[in-house]
C-alpha atoms as a PDB file:
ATOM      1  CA  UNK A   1      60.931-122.255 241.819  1.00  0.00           C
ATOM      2  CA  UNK A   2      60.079-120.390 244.762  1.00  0.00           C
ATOM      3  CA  UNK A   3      59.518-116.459 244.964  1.00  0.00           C
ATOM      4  CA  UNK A   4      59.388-113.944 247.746  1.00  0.00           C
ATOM      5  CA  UNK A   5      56.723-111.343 247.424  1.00  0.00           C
ATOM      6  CA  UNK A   6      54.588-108.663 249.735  1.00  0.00           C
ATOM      7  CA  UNK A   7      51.673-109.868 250.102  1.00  0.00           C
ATOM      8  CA  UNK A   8      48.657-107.100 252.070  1.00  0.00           C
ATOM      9  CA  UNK A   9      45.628-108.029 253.796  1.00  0.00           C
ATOM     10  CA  UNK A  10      42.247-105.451 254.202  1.00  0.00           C
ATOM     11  CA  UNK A  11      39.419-106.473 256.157  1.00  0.00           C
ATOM     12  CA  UNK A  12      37.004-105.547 253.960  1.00  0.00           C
ATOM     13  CA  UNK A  13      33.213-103.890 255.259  1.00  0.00           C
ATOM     14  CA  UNK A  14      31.479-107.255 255.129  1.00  0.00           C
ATOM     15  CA  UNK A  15      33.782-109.295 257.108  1.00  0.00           C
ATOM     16  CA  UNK A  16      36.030-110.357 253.927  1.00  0.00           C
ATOM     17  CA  UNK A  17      39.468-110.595 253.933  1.00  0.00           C
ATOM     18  CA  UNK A  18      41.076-108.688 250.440  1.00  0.00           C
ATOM     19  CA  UNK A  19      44.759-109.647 249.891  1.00  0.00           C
ATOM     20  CA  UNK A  20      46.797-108.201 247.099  1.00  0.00           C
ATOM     21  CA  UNK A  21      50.744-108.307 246.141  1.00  0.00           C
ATOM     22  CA  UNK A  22      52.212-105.008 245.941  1.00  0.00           C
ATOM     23  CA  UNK A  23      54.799-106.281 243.352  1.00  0.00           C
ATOM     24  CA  UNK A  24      52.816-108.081 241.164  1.00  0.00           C
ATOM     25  CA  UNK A  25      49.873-105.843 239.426  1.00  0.00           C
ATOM     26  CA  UNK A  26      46.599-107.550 238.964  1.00  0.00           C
ATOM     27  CA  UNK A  27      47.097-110.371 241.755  1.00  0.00           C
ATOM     28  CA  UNK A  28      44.257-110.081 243.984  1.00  0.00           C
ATOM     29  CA  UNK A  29      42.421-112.663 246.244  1.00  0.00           C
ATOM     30  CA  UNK A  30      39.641-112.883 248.972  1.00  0.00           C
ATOM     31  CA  UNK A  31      38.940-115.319 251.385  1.00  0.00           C
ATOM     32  CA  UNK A  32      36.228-115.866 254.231  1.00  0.00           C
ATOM     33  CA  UNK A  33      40.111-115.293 256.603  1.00  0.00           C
ATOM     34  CA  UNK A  34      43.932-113.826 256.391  1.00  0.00           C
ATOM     35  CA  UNK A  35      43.938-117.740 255.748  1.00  0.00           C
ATOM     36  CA  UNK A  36      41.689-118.494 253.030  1.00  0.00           C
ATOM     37  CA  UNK A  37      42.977-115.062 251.168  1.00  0.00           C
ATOM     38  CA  UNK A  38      46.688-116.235 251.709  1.00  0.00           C
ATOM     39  CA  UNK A  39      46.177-119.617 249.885  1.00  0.00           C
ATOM     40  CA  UNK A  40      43.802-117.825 247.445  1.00  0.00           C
ATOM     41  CA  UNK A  41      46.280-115.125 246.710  1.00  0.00           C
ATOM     42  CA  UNK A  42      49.082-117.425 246.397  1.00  0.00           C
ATOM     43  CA  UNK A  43      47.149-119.553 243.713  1.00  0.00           C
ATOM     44  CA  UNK A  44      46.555-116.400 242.071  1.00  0.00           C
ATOM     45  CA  UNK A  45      50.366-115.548 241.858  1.00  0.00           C
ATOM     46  CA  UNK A  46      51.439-119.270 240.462  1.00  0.00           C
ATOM     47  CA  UNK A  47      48.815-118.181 237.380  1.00  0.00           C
ATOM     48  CA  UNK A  48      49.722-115.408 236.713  1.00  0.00           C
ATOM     49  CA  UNK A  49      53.563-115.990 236.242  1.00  0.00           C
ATOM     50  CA  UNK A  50      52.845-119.084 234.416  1.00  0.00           C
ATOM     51  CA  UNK A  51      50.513-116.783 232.005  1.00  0.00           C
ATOM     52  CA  UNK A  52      53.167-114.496 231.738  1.00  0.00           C
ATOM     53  CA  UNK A  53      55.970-116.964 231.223  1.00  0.00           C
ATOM     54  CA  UNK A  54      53.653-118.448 228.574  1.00  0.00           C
ATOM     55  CA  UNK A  55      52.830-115.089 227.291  1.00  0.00           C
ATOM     56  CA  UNK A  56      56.606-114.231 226.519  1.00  0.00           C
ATOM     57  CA  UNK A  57      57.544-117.386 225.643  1.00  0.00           C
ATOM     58  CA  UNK A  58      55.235-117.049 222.798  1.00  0.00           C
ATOM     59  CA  UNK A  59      56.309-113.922 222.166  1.00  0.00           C
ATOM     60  CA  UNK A  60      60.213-114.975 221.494  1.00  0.00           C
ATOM     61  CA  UNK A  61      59.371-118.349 219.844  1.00  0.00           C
ATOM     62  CA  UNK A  62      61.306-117.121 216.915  1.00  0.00           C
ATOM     63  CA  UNK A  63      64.274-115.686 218.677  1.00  0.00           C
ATOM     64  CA  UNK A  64      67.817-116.907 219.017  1.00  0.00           C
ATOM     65  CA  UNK A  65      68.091-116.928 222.961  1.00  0.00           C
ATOM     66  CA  UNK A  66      71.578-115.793 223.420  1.00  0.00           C
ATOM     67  CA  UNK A  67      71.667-116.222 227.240  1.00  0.00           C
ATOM     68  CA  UNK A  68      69.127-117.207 230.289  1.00  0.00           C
ATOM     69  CA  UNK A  69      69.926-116.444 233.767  1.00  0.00           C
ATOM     70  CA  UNK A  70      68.624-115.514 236.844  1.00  0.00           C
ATOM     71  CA  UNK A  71      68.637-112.227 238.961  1.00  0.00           C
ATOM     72  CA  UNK A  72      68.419-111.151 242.320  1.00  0.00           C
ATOM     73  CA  UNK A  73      66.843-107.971 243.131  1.00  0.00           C
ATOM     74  CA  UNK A  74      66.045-106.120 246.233  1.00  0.00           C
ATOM     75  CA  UNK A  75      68.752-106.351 249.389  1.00  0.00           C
END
């Protein structure tokens, strides 16, 4: 499944490049480069929706799904 997101690189003081997604709270990355942050960050964003798909999952073990769908947000 593939997702769109913003992803925002900061040269940090020391030379090290701090990525972040402005969408997704609590993904963060570095990397030595805009390169090595990109892949990190990335990696960091297949985690954490896989721990939150888990996470939920869990959470509605017990539940009678009554419909699963998908949206589209933004334009």
């Amino acid at each position: 499944m593939q997702h769109m997101f913003t992803a925002v690189f900061v040269e940090g003081e020391s030379g090290v490049c701090v990525a972040y997604v402005e969408e997704l709270p609590g993904a963060h990355a570095q990397g030595k480069d805009v390169d090595e942050a990109r892949k990190n960050l990335a990696e960091a964003v297949e985690l954490i929706l896989a721990a939150n798909r888990r996470v939920t999952h869990e959470s509605f073990a017990r539940a009678r799904v009554i419909r699963r769908e998908r949206i589209v947000v933004g334009r």
